[in-house]
N, C-alpha and C. Protein backbone atom coordinates (compact mmCIF):
# COMPACT_ATOMS: atom_id res chain seq x y z
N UNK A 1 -13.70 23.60 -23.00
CA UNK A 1 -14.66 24.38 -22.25
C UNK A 1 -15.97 23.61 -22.16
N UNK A 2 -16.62 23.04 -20.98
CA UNK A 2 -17.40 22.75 -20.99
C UNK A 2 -18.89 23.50 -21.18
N UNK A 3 -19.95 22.79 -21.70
CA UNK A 3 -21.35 23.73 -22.11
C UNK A 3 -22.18 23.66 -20.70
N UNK A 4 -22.88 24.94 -20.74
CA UNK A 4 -23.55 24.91 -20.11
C UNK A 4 -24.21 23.77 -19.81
N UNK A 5 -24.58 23.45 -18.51
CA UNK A 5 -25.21 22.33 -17.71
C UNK A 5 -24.25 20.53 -17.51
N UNK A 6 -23.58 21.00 -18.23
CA UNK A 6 -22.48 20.48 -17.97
C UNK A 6 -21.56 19.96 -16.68
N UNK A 7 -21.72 18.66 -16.16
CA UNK A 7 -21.47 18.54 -14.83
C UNK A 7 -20.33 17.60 -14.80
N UNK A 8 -19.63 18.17 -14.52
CA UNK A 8 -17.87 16.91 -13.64
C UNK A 8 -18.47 15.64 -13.03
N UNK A 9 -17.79 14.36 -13.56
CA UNK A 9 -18.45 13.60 -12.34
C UNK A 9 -17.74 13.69 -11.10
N UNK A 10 -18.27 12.98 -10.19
CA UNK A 10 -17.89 13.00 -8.93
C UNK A 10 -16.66 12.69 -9.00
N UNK A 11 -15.57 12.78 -8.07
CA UNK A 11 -14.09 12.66 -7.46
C UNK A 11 -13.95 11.71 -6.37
N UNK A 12 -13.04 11.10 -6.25
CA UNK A 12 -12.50 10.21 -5.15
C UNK A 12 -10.78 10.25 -5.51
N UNK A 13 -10.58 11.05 -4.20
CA UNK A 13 -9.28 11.12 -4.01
C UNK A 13 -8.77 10.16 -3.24
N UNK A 14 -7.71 9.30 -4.20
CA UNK A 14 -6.64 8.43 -3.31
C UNK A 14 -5.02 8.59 -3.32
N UNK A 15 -4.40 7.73 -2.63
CA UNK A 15 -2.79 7.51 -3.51
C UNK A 15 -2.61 6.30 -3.70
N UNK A 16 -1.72 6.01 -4.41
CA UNK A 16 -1.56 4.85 -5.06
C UNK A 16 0.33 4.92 -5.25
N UNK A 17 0.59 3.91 -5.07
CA UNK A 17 2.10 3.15 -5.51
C UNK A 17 2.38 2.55 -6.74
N UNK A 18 3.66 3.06 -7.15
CA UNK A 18 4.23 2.44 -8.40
C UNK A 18 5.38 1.62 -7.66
N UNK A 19 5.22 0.07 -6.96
CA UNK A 19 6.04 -0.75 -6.73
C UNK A 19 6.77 -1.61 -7.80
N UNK A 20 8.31 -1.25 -7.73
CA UNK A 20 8.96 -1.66 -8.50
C UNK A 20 10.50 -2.64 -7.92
N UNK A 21 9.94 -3.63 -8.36
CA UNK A 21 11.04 -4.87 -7.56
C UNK A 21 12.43 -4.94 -8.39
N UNK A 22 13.35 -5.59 -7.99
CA UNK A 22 14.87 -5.16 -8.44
C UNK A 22 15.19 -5.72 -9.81
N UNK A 23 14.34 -6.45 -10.48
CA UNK A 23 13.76 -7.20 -11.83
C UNK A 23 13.19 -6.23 -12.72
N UNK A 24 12.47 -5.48 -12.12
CA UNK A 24 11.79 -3.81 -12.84
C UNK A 24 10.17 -4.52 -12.86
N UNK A 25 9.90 -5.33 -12.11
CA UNK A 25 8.66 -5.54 -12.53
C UNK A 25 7.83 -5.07 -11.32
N UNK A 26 6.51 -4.36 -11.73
CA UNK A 26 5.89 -3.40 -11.28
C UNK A 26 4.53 -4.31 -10.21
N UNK A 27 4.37 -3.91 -8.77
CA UNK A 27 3.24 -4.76 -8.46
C UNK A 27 1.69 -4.36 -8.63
N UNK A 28 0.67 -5.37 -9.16
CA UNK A 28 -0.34 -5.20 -9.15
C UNK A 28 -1.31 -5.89 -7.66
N UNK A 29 -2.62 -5.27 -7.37
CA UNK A 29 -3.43 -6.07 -6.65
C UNK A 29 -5.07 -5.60 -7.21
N UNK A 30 -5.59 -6.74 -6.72
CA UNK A 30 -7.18 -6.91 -7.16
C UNK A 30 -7.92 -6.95 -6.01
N UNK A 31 -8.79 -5.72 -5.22
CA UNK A 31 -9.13 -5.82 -4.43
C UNK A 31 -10.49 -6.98 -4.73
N UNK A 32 -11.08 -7.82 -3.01
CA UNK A 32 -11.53 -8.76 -2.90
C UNK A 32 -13.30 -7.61 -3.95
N UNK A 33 -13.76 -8.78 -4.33
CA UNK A 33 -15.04 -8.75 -5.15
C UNK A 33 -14.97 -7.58 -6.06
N UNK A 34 -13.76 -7.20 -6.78
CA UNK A 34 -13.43 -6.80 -8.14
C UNK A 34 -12.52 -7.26 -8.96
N UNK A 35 -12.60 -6.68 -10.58
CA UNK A 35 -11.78 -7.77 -11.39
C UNK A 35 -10.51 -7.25 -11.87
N UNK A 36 -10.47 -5.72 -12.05
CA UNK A 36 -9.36 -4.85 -12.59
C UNK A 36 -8.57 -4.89 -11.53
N UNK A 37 -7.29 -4.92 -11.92
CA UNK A 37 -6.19 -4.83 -11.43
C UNK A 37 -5.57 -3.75 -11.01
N UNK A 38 -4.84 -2.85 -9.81
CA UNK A 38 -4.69 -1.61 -10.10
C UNK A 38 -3.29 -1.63 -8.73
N UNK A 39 -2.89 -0.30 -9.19
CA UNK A 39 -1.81 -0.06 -8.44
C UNK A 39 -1.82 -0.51 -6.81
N UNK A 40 -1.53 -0.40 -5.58
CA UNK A 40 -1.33 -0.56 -4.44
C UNK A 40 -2.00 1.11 -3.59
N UNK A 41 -2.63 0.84 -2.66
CA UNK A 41 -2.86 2.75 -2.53
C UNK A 41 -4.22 2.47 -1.60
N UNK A 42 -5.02 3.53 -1.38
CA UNK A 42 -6.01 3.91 -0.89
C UNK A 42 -6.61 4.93 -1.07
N UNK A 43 -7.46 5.63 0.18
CA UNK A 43 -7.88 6.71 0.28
C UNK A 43 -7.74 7.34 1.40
N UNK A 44 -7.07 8.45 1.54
CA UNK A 44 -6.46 9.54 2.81
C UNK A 44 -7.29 9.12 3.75
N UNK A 45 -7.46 9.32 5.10
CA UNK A 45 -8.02 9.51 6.11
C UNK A 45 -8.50 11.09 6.03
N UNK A 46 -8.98 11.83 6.89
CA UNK A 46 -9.40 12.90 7.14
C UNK A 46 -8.08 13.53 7.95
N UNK A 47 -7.39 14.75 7.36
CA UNK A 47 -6.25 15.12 8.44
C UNK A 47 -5.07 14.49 7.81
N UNK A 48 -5.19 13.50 6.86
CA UNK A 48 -3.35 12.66 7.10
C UNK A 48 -2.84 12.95 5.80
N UNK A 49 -1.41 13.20 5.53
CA UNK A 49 -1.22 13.56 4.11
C UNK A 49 -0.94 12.41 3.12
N UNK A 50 -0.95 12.79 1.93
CA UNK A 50 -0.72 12.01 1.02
C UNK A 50 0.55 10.67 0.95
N UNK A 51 1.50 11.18 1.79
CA UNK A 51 2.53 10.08 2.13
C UNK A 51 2.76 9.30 2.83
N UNK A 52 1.76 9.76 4.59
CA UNK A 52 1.40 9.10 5.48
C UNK A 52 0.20 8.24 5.16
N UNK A 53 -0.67 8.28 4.49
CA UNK A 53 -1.88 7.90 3.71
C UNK A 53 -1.11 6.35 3.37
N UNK A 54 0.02 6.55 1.86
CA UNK A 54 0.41 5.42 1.63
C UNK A 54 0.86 4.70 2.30
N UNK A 55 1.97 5.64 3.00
CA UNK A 55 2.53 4.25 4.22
C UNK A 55 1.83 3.75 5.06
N UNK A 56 0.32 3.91 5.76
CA UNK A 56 -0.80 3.36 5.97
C UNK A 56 -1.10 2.26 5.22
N UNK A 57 -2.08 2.57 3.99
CA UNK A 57 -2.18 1.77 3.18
C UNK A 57 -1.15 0.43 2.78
N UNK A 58 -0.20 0.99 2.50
CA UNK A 58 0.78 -0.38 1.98
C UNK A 58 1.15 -1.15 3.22
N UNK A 59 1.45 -0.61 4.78
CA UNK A 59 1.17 -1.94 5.41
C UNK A 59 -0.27 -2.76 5.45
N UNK A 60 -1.04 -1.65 5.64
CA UNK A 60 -2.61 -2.44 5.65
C UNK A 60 -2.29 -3.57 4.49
N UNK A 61 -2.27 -3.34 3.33
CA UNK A 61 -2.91 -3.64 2.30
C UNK A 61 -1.97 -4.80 1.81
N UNK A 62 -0.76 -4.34 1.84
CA UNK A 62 0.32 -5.71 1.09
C UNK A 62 1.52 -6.17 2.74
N UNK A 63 1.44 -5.63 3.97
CA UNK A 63 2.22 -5.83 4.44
C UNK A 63 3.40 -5.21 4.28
N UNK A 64 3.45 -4.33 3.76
CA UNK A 64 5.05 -3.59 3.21
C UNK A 64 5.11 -1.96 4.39
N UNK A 65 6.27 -2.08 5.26
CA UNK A 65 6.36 -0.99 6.29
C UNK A 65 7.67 -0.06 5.94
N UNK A 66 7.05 0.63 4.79
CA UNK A 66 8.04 1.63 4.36
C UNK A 66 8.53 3.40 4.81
N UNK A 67 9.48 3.58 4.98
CA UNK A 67 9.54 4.87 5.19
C UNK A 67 8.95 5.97 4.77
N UNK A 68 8.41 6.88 4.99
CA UNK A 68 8.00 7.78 4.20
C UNK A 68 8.93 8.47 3.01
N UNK A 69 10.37 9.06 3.64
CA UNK A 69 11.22 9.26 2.60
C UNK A 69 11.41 7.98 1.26
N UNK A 70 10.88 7.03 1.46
CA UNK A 70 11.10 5.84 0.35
C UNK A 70 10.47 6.30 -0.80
N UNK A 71 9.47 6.90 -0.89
CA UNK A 71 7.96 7.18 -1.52
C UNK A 71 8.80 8.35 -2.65
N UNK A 72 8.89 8.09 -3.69
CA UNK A 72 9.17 9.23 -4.83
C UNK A 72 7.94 9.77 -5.36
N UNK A 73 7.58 11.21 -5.27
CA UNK A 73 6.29 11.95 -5.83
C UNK A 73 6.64 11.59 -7.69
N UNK A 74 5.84 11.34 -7.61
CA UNK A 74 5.84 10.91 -9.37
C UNK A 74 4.87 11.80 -10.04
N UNK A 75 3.62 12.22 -9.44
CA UNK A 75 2.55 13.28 -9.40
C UNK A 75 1.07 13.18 -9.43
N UNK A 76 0.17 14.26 -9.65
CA UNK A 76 -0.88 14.04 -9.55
C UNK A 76 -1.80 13.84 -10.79
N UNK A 77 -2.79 12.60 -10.96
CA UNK A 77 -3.35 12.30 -12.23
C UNK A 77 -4.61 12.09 -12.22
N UNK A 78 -5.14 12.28 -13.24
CA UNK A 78 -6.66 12.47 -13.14
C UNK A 78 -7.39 11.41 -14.74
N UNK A 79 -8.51 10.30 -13.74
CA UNK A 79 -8.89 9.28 -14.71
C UNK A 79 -9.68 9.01 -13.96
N UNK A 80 -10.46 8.13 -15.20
CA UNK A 80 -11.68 7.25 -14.95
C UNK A 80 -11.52 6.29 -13.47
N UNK A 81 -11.89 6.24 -12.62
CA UNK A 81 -12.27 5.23 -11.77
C UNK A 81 -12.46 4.09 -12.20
N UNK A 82 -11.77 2.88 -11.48
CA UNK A 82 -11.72 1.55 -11.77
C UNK A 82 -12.97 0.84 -11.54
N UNK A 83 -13.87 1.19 -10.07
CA UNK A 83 -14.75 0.33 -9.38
C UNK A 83 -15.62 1.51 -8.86
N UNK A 84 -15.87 1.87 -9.59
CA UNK A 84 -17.31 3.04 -9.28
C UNK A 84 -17.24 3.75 -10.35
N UNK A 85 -18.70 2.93 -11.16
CA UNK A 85 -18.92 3.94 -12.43
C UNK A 85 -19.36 5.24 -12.18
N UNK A 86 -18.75 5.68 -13.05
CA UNK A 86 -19.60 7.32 -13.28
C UNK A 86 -18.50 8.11 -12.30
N UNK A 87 -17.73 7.63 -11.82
CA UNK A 87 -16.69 8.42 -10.92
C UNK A 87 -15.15 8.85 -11.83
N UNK A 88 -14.82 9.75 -10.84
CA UNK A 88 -13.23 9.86 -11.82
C UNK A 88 -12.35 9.92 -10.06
N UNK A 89 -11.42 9.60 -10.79
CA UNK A 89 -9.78 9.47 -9.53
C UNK A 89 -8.88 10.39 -9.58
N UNK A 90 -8.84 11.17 -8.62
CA UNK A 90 -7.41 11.85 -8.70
C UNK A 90 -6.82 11.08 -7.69
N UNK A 91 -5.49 10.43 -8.58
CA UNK A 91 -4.56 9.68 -7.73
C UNK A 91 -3.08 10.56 -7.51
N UNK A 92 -2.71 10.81 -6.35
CA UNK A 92 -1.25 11.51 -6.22
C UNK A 92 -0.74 10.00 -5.66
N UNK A 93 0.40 9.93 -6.85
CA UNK A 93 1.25 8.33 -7.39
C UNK A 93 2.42 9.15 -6.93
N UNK A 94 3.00 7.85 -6.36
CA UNK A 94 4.58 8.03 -6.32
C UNK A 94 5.46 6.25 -6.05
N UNK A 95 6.06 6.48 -6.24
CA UNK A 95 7.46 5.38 -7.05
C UNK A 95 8.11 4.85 -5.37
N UNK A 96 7.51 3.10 -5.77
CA UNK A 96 8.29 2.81 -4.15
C UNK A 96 9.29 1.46 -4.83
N UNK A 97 10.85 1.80 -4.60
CA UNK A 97 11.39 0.94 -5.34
C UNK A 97 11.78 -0.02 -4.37
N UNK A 98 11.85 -1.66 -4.43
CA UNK A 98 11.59 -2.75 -3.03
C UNK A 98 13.73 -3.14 -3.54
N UNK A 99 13.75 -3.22 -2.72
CA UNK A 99 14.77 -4.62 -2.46
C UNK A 99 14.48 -6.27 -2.90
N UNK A 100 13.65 -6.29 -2.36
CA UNK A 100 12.95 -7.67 -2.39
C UNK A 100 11.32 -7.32 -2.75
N UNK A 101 11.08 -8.51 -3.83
CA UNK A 101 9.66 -8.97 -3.95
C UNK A 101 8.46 -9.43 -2.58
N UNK A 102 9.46 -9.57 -2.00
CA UNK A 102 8.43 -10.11 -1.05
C UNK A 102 7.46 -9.26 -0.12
N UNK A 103 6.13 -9.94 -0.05
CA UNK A 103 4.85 -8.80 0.86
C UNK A 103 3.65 -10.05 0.86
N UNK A 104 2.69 -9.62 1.52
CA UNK A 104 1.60 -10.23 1.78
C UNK A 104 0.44 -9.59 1.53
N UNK A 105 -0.50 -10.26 0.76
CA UNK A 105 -1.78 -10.36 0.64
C UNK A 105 -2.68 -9.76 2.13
N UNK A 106 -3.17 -8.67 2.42
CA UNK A 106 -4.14 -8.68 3.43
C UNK A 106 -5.31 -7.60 3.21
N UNK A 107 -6.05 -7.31 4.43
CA UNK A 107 -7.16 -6.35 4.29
C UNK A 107 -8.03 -7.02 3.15
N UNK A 108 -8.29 -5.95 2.44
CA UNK A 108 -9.32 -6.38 1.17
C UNK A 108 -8.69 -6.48 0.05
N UNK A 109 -7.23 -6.50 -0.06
CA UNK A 109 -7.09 -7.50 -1.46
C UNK A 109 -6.86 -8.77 -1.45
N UNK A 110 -7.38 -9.02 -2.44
CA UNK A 110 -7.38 -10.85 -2.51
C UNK A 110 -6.63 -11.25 -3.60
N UNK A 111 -5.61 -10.28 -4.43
CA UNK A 111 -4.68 -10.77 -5.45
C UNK A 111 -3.62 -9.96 -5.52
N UNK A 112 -2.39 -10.47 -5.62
CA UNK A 112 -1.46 -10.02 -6.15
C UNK A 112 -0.93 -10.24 -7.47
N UNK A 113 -0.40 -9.45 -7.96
CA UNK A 113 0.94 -10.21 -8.65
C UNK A 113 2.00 -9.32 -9.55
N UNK A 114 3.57 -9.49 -9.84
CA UNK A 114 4.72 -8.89 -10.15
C UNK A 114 4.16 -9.24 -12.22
N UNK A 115 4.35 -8.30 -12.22
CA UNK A 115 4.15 -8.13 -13.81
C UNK A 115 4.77 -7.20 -14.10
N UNK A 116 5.47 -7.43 -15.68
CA UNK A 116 6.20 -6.55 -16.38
C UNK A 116 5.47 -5.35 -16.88
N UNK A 117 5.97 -4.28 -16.73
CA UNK A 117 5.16 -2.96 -17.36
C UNK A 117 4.95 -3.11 -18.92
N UNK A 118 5.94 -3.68 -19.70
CA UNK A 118 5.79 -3.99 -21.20
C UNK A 118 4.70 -4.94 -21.61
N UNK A 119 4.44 -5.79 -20.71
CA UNK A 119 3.50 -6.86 -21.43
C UNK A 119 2.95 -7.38 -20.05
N UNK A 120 2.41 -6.62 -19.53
CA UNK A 120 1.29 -6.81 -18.02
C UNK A 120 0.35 -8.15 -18.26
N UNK A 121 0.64 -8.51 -19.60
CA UNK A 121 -0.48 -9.86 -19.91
C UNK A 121 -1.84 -9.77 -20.26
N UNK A 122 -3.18 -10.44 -19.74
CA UNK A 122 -4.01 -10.16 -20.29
C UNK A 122 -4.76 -10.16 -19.09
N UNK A 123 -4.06 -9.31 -17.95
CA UNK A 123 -4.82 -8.51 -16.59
C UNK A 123 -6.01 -7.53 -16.94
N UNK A 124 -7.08 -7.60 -16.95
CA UNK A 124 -8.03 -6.49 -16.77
C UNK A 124 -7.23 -5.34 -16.07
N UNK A 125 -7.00 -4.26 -16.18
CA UNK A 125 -6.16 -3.20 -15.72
C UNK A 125 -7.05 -2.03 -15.22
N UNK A 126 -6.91 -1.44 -14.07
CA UNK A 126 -7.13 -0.10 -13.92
C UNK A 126 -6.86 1.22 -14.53
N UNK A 127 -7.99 1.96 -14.83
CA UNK A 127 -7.29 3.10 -15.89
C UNK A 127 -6.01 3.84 -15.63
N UNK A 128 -5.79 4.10 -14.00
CA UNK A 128 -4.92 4.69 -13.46
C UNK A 128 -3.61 4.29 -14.16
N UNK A 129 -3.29 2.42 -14.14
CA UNK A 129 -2.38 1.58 -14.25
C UNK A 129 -2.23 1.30 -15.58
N UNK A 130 -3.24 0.94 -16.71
CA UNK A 130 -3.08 1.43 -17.61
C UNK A 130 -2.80 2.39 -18.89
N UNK A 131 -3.33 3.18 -18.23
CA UNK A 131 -3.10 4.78 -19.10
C UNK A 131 -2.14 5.55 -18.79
N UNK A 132 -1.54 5.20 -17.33
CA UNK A 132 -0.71 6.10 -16.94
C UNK A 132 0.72 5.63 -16.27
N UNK A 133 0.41 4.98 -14.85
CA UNK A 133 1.56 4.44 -14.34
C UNK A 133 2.38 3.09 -15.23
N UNK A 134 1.70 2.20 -15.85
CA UNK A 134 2.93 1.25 -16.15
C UNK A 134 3.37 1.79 -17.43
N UNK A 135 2.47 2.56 -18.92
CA UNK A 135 3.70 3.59 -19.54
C UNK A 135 4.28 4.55 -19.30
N UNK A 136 4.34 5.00 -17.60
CA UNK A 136 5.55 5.58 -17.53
C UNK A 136 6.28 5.02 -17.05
N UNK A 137 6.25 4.04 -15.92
CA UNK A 137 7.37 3.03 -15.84
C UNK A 137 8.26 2.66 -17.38
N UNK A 138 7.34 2.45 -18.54
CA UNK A 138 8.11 1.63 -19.57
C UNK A 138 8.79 3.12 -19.90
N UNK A 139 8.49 4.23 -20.03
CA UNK A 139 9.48 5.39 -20.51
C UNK A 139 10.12 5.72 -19.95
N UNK A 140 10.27 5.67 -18.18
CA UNK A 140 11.67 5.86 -17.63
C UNK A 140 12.23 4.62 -17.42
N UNK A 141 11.86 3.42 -18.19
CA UNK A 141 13.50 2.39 -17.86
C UNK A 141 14.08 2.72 -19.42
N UNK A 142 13.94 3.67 -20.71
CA UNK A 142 14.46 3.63 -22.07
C UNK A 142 15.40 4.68 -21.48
């Protein structure tokens, strides 16, 4: 229960992808002039839903032109913001499993890369991606 005067920080609603290549390894990107690493995703347009949103986003963003039925609701989560302090994220995540590794770099990210959910390395991570999406990736491949 929060105390009186007590204020929420601000919200920024996006979606975000849990891309998972036929290896099980999960994709990250680093948008251009930040350092944390974070799922694949955006932020809705005005009017468009959460699934049309991603499939937007993931061609914009990695080149990937996926179906909407592809997109598994995985659900809605609530964390610290990666790249705007003092903010929090509600991300509605869902599970896009590839055939192939392959996609492209465009828009405003300037990094990729296929990393294992067990040992992501020593990526600066997004809270989203850390706290939430790659240990649940590691608890639904046990």
């Amino acid at each position: 229960m929060s105390a009186p005067g007590d204020t929420q920080p601000p919200v920024i609603e996006v979606v975000a992808a849990t891309v998972v290549d036929p290896e099980g390894r999960t994709l990250l990107v680093r948008k251009r002039g930040t350092r944390a690493f974070m799922n694949p995703g955006g932020k809705p347009e005005a009017g468009e839903s959460h699934v049309d949103a991603l499939v937007r986003e993931l061609a914009e963003e990695i080149g990937l032109l996926v179906e909407p039925s592809a997109l598994q609701p995985l659900g809605t989560f609530r964390t610290e913001a990666a790249n705007e302090p003092g903010h929090d994220l509600v991300a509605h995540a869902f599970l896009l499993e590839l055939g192939s590794p392959d996609h492209r770099v465009a828009a405003e990210i300037e990094e990729s890369r296929w990393v294992d959910p067990d040992a992501p390395g020593d990526l600066l991570l997004a809270p989203l991606a850390a706290e939430i999406l790659l240990p649940w990736l590691v608890r639904s491949r046990r």
